[in-house]
PDB file of N, CA and C in Angstrom:
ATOM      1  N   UNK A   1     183.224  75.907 -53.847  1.00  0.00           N
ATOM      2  CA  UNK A   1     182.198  75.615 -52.879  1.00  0.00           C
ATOM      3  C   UNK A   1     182.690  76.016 -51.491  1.00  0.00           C
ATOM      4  N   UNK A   2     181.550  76.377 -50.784  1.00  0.00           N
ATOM      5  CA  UNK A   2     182.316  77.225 -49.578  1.00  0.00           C
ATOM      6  C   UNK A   2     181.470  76.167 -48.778  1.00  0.00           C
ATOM      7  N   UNK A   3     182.005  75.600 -47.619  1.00  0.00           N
ATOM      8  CA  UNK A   3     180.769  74.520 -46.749  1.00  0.00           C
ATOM      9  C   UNK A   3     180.447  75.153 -45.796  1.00  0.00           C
ATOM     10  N   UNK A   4     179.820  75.633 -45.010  1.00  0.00           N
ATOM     11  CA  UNK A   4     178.968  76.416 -44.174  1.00  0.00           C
ATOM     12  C   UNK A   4     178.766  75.442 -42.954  1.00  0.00           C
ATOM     13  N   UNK A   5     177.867  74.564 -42.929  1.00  0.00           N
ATOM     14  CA  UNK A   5     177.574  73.678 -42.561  1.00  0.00           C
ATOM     15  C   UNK A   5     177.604  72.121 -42.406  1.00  0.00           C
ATOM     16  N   UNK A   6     178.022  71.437 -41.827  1.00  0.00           N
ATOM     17  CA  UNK A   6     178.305  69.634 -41.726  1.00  0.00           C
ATOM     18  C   UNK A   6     177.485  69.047 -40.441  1.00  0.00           C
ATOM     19  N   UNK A   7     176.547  68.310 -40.756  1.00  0.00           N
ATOM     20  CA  UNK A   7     176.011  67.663 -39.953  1.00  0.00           C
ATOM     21  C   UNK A   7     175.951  65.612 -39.934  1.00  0.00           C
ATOM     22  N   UNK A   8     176.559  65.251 -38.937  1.00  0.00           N
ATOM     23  CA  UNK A   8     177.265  63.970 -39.029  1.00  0.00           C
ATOM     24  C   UNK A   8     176.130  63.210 -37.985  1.00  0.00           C
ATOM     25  N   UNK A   9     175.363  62.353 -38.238  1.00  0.00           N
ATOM     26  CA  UNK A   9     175.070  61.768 -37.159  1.00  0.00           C
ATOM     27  C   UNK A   9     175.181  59.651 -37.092  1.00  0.00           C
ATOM     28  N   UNK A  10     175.793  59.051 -36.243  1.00  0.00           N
ATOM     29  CA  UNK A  10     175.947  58.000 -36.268  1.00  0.00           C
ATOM     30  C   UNK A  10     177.456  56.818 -36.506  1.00  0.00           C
ATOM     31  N   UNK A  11     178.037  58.302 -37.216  1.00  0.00           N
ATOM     32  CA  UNK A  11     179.622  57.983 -37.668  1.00  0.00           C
ATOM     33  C   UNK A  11     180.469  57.534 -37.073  1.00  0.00           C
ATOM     34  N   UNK A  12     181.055  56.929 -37.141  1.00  0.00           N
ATOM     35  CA  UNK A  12     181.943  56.983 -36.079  1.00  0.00           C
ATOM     36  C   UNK A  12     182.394  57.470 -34.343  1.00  0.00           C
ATOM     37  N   UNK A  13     182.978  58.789 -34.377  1.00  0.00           N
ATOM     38  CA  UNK A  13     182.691  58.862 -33.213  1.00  0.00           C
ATOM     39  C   UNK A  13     181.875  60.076 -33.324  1.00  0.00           C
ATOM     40  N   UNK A  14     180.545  60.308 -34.285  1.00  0.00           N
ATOM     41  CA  UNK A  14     179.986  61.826 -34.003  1.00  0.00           C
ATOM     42  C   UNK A  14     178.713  61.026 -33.619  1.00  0.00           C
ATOM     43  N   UNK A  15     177.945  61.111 -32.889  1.00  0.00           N
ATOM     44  CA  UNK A  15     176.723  60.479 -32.233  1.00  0.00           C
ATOM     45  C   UNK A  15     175.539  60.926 -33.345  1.00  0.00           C
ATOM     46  N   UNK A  16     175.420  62.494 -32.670  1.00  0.00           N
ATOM     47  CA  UNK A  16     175.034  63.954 -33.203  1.00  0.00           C
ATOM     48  C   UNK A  16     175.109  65.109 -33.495  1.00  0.00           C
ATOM     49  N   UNK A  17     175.985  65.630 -34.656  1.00  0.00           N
ATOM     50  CA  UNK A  17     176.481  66.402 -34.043  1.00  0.00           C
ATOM     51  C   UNK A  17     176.309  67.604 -35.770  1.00  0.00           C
ATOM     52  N   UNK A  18     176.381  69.024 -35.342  1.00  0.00           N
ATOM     53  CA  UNK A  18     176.595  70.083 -36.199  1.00  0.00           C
ATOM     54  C   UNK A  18     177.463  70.609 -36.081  1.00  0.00           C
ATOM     55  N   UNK A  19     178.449  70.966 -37.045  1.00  0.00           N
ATOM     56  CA  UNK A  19     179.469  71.762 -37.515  1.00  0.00           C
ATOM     57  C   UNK A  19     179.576  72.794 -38.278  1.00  0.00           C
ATOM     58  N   UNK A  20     179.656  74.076 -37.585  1.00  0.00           N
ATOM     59  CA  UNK A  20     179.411  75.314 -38.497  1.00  0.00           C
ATOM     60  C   UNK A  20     180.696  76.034 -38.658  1.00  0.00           C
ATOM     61  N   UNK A  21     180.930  76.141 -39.983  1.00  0.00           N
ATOM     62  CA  UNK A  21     182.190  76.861 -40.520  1.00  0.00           C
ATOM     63  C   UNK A  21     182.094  77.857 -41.121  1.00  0.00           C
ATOM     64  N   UNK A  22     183.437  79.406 -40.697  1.00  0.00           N
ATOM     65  CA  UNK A  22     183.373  80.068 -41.493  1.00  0.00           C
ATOM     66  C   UNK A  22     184.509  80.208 -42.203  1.00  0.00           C
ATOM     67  N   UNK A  23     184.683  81.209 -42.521  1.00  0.00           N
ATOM     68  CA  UNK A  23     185.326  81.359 -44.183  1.00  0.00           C
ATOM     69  C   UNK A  23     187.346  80.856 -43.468  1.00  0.00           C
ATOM     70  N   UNK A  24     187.358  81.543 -42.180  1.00  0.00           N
ATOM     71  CA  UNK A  24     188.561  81.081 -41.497  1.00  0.00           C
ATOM     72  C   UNK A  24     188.728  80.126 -40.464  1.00  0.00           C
ATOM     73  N   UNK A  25     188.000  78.708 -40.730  1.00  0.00           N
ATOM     74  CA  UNK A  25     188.016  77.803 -39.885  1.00  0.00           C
ATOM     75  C   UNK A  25     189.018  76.833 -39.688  1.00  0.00           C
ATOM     76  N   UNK A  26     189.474  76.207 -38.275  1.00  0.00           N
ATOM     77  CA  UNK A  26     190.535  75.039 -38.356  1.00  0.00           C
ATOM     78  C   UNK A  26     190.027  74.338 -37.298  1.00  0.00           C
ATOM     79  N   UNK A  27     190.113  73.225 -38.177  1.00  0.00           N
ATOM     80  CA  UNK A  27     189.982  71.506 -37.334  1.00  0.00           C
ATOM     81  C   UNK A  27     191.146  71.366 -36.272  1.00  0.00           C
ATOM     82  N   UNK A  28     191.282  71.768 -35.047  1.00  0.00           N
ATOM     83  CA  UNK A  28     192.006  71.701 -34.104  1.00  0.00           C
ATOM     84  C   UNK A  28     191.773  70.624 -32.795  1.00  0.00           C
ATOM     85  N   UNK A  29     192.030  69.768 -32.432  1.00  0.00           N
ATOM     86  CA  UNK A  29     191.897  69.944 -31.062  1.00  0.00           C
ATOM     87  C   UNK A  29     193.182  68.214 -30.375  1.00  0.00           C
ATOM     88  N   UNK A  30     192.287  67.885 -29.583  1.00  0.00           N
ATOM     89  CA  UNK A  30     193.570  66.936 -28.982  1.00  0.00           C
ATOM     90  C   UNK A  30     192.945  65.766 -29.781  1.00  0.00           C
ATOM     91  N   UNK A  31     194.142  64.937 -28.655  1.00  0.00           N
ATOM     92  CA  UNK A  31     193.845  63.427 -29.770  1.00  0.00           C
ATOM     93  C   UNK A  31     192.800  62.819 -29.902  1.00  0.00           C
ATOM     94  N   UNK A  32     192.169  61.821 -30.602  1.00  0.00           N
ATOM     95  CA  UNK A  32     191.166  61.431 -30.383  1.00  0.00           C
ATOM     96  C   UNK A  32     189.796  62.209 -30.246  1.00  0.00           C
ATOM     97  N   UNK A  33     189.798  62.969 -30.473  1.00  0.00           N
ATOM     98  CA  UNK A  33     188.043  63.715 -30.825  1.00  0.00           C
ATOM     99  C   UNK A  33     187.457  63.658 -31.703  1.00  0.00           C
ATOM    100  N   UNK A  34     188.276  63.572 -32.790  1.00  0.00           N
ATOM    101  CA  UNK A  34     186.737  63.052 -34.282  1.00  0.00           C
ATOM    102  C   UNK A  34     187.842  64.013 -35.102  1.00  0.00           C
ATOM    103  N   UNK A  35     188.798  64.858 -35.299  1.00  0.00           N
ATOM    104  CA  UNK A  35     188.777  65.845 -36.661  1.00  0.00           C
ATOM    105  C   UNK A  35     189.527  64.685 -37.711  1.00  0.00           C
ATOM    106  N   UNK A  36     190.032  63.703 -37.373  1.00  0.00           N
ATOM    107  CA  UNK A  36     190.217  62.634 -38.943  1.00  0.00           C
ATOM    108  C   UNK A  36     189.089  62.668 -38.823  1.00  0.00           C
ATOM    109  N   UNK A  37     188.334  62.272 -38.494  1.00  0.00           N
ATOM    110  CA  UNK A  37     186.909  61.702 -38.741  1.00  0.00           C
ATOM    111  C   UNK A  37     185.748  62.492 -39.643  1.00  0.00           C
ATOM    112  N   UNK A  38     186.278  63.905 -39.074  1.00  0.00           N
ATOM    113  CA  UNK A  38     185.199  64.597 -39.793  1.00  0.00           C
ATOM    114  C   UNK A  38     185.695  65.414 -40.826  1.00  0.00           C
ATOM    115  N   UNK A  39     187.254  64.866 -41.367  1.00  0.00           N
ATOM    116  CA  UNK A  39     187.872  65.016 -42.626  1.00  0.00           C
ATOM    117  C   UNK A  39     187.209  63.590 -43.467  1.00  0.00           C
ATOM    118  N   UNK A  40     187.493  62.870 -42.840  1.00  0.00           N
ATOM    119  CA  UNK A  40     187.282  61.507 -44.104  1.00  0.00           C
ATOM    120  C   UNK A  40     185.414  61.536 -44.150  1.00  0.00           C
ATOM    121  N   UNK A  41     184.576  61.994 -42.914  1.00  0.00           N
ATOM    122  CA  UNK A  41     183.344  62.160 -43.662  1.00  0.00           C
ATOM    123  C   UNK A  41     183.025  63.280 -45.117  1.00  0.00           C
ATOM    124  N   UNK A  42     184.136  64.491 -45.042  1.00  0.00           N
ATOM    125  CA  UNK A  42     183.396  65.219 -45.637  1.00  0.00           C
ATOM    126  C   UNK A  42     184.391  64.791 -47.608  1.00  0.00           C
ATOM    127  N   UNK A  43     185.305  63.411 -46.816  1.00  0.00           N
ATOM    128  CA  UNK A  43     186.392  63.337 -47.915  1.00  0.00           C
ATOM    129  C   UNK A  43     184.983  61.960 -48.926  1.00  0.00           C
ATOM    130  N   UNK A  44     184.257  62.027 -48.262  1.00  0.00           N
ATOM    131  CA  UNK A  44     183.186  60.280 -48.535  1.00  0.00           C
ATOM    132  C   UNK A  44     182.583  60.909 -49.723  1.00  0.00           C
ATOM    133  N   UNK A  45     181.609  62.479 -49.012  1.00  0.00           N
ATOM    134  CA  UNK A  45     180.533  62.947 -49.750  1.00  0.00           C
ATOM    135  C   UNK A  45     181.650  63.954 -51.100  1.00  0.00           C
ATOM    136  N   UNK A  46     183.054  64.425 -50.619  1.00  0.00           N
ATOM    137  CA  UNK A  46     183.354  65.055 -52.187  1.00  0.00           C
ATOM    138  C   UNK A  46     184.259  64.504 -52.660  1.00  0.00           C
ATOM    139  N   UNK A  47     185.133  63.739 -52.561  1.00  0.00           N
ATOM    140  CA  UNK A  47     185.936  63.529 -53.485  1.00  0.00           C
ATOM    141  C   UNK A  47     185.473  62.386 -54.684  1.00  0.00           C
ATOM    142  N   UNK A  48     185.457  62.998 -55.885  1.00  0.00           N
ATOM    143  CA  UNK A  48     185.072  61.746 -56.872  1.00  0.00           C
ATOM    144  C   UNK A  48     185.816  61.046 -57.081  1.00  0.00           C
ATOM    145  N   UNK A  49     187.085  60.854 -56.938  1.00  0.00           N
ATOM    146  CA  UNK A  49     188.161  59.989 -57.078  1.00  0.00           C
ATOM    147  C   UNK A  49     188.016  59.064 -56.237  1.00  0.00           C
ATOM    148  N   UNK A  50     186.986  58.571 -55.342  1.00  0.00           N
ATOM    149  CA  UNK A  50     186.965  57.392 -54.738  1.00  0.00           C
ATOM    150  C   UNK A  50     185.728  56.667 -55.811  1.00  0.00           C
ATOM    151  N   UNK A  51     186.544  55.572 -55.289  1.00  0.00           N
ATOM    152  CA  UNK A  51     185.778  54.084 -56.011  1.00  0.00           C
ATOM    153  C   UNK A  51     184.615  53.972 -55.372  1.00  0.00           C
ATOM    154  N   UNK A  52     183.227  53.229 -55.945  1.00  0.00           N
ATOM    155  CA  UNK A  52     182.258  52.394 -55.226  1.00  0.00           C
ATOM    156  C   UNK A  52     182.632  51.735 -53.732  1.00  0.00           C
ATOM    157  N   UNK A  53     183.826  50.974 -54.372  1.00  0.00           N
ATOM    158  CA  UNK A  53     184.093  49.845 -53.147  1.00  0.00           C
ATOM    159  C   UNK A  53     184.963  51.016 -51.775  1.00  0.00           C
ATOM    160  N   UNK A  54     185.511  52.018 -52.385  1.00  0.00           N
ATOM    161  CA  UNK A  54     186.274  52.902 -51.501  1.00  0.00           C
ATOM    162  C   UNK A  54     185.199  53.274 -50.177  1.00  0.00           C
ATOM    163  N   UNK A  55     184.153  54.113 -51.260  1.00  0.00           N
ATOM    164  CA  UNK A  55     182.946  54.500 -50.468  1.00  0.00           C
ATOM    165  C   UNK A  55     181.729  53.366 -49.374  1.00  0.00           C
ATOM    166  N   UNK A  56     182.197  52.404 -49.693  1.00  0.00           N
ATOM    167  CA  UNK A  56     181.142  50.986 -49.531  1.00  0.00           C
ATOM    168  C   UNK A  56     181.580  51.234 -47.433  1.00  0.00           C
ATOM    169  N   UNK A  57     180.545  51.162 -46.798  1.00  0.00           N
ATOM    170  CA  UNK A  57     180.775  51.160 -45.040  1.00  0.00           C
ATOM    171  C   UNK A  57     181.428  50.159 -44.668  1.00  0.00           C
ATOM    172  N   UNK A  58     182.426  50.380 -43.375  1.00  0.00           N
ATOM    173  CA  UNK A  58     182.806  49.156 -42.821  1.00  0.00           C
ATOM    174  C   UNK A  58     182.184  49.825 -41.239  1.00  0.00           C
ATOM    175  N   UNK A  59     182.043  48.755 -40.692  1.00  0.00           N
ATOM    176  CA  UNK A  59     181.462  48.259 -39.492  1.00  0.00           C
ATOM    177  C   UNK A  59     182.479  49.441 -38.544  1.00  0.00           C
ATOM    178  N   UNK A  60     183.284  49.416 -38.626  1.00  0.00           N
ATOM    179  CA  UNK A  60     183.830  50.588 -37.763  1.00  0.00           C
ATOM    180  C   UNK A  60     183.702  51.805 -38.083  1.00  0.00           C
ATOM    181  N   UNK A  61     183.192  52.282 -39.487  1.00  0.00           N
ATOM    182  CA  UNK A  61     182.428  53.748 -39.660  1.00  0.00           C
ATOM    183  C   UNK A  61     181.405  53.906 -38.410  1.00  0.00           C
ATOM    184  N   UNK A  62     180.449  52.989 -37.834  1.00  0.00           N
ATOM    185  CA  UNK A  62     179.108  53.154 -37.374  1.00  0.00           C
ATOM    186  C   UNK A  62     179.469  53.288 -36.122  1.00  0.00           C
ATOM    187  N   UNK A  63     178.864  54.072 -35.482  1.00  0.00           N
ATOM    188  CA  UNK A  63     178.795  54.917 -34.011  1.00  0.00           C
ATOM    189  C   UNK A  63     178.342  53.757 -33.322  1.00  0.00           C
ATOM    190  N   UNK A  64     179.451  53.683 -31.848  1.00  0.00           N
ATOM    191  CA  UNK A  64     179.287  52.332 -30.833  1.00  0.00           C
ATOM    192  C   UNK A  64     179.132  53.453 -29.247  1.00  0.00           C
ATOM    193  N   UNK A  65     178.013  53.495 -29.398  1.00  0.00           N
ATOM    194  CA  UNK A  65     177.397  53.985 -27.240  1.00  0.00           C
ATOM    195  C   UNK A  65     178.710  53.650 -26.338  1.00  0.00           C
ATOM    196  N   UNK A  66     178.300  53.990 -25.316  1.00  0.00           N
ATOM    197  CA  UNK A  66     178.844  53.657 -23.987  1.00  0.00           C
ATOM    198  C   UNK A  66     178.368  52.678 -23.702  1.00  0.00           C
ATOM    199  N   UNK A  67     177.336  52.203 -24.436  1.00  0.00           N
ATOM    200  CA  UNK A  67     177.176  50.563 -23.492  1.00  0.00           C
ATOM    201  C   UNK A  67     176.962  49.344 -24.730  1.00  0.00           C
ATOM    202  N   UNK A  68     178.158  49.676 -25.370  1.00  0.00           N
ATOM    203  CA  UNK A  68     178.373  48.864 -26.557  1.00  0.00           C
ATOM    204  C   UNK A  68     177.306  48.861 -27.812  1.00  0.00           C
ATOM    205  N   UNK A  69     176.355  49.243 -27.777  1.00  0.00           N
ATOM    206  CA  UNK A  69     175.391  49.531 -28.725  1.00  0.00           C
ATOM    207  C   UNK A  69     175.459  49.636 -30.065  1.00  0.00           C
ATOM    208  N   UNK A  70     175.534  49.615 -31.055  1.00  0.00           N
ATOM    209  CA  UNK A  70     176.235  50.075 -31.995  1.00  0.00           C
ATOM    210  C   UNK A  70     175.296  50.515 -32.765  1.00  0.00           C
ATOM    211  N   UNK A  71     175.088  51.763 -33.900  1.00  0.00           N
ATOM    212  CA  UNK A  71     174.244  52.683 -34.322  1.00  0.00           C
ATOM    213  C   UNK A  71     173.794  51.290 -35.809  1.00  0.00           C
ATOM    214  N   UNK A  72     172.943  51.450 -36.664  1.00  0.00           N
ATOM    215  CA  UNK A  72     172.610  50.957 -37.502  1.00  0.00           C
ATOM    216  C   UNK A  72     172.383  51.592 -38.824  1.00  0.00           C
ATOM    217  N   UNK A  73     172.205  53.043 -38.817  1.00  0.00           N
ATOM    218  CA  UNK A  73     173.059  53.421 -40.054  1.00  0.00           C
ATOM    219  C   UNK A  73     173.592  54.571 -39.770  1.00  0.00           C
ATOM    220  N   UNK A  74     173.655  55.704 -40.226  1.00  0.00           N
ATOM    221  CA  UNK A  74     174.438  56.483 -40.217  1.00  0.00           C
ATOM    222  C   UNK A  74     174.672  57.817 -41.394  1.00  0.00           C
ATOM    223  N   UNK A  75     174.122  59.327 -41.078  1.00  0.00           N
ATOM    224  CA  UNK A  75     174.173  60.351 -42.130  1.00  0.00           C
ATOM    225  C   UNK A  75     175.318  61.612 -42.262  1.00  0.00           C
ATOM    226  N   UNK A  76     175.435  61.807 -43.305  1.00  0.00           N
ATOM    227  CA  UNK A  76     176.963  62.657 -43.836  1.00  0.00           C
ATOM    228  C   UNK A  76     175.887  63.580 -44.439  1.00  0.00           C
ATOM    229  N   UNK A  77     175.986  65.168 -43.510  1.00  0.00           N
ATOM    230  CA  UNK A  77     175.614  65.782 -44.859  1.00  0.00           C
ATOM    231  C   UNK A  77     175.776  67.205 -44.706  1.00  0.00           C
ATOM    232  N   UNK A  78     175.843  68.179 -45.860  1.00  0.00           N
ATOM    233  CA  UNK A  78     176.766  69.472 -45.958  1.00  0.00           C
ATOM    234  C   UNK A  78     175.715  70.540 -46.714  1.00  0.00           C
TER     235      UNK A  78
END
């Protein structure tokens, strides 16, 4: 499977956001910007080796505003 495309909205720290990949792409950048983040989203939707309970949300998956807000659900998708 080749992923082309990742679109995250609500996650953690991706608000809204699209990710377009090609065939020579790398998750680079400084600390704190999201690339764990948008490894363990795309680790949610493929790896089958996670459990129910693995996959199950915790409260710190869900996207929190600048003015404490916090998102109410939240989409992974490729």
């Amino acid at each position: 499977m080749i992923i082309q495309t990742v679109k995250v909205s609500g996650f953690r720290n991706f608000v809204d956001s699209e990710i377009n990949f090609n065939e020579k792409t790398l998750i680079i950048g400084a600390n704190d910007v999201g690339k764990t983040n948008l490894i363990y989203a795309l680790r949610l939707l493929l790896d089958k080796s996670l459990s129910d309970r693995d996959i199950e949300p915790e409260i710190t998956d869900f996207h929190i505003n600048s003015t404490g807000e916090q998102s109410e659900n939240f989409s992974i998708e490729i």
